[in-house]
Protein backbone atom coordinates (compact mmCIF):
# COMPACT_ATOMS: atom_id res chain seq x y z
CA UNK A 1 47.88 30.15 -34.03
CA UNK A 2 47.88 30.12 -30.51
CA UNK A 3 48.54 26.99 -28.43
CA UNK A 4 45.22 27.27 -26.74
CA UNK A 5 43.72 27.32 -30.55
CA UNK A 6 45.92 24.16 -31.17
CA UNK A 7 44.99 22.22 -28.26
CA UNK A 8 40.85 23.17 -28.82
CA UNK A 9 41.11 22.18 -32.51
CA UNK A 10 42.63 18.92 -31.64
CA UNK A 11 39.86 18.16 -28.85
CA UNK A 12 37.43 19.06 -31.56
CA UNK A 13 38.92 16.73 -34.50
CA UNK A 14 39.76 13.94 -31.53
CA UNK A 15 35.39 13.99 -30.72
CA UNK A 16 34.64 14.75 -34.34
CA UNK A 17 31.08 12.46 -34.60
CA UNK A 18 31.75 12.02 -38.23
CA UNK A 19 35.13 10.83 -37.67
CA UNK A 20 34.82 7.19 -36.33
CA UNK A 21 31.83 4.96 -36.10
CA UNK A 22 30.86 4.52 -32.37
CA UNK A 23 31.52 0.86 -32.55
CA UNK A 24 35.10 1.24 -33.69
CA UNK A 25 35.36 3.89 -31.24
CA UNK A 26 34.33 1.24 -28.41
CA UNK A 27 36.33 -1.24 -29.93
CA UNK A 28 39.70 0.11 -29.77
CA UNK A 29 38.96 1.47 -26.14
CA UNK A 30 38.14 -2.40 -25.47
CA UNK A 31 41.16 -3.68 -26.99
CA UNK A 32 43.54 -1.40 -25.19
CA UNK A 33 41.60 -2.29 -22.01
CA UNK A 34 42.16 -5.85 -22.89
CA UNK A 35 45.65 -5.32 -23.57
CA UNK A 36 46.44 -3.44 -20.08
CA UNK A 37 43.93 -6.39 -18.18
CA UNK A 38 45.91 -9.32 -19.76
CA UNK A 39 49.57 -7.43 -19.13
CA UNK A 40 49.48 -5.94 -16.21
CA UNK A 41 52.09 -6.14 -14.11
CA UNK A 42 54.86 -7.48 -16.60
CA UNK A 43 57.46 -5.78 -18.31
CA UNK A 44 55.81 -6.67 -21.85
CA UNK A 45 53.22 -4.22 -21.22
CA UNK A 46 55.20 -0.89 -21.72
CA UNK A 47 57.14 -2.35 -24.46
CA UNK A 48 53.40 -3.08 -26.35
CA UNK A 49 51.90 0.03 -25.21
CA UNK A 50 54.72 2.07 -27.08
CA UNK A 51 54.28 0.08 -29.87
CA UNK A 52 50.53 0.88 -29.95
CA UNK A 53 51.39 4.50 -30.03
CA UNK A 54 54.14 5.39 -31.86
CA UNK A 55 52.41 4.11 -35.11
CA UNK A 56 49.08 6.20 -33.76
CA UNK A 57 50.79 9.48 -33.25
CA UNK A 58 52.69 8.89 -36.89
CA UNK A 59 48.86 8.42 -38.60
CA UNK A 60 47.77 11.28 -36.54
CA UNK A 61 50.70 13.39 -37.76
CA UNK A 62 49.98 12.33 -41.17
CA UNK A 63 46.72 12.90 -41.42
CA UNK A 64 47.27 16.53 -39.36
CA UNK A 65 50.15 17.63 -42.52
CA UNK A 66 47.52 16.46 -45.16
CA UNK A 67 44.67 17.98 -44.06
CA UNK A 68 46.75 21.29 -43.44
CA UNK A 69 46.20 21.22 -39.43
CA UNK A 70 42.22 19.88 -40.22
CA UNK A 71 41.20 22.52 -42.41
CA UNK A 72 40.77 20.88 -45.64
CA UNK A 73 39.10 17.50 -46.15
CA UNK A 74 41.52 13.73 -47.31
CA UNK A 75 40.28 10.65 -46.89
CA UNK A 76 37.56 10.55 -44.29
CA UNK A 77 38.11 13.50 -42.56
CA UNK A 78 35.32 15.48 -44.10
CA UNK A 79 36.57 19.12 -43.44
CA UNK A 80 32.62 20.56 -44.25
CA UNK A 81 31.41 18.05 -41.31
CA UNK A 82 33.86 19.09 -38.69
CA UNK A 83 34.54 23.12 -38.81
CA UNK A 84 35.43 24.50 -36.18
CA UNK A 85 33.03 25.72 -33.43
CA UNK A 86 33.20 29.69 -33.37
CA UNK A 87 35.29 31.77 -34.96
CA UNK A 88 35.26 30.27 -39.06
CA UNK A 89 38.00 32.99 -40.16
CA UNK A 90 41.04 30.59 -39.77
C-alpha cells in the first residue's frame, strides 16, 4: 500500500463519525487546550505534553495491529461503519 493510501486511510479513521461521540471529541480538544493555557511558558509543559502522547500513539498503534490497518472491526471501531471512501478492493 502506498504511503499516500496510508496517510488517506488514517485521515479517514482519525474523522470516522462513528468513532467518538462529539462531546468526547470536544472534550479532549478542551483539556489539551487547558493543559497548554495553564502551562505555558514553563518547562513542565513539554514534559506533560509527551506524556499525553506517547500513551496515545501506543493505543493508536494497538488498535491499528488489531484491526489489521482498519479493515476489520475490535472494540468500537465498527469496520462496516467506516470503509473506505472509493476504491473497496483493499
Amino acid at each position: 500500500m502506498s504511503l499516500r493510501k496510508i496517510i488517506s486511510r488514517e485521515l479517514e479513521v482519525a474523522f470516522a463519525k462513528h468513532v467518538q461521540a462529539p462531546w468526547l471529541r470536544v472534550l479532549k480538544y478542551l483539556i489539551l487546550i487547558g493543559i497548554i493555557f495553564f502551562f505555558w511558558g514553563t518547562k513542565t509543559l513539554g514534559i506533560i505534553l509527551i506524556c499525553l502522547f506517547v500513551p496515545a500513539l501506543a493505543v493508536h498503534f494497538f488498535y491499528r495491529y488489531k484491526t489489521n490497518g482498519w479493515t476489520k472491526s475490535y472494540g468500537r471501531w465498527d469496520y462496516e461503519k467506516n470503509k473506505p471512501r472509493g476504491n473497496s478492493s483493499e
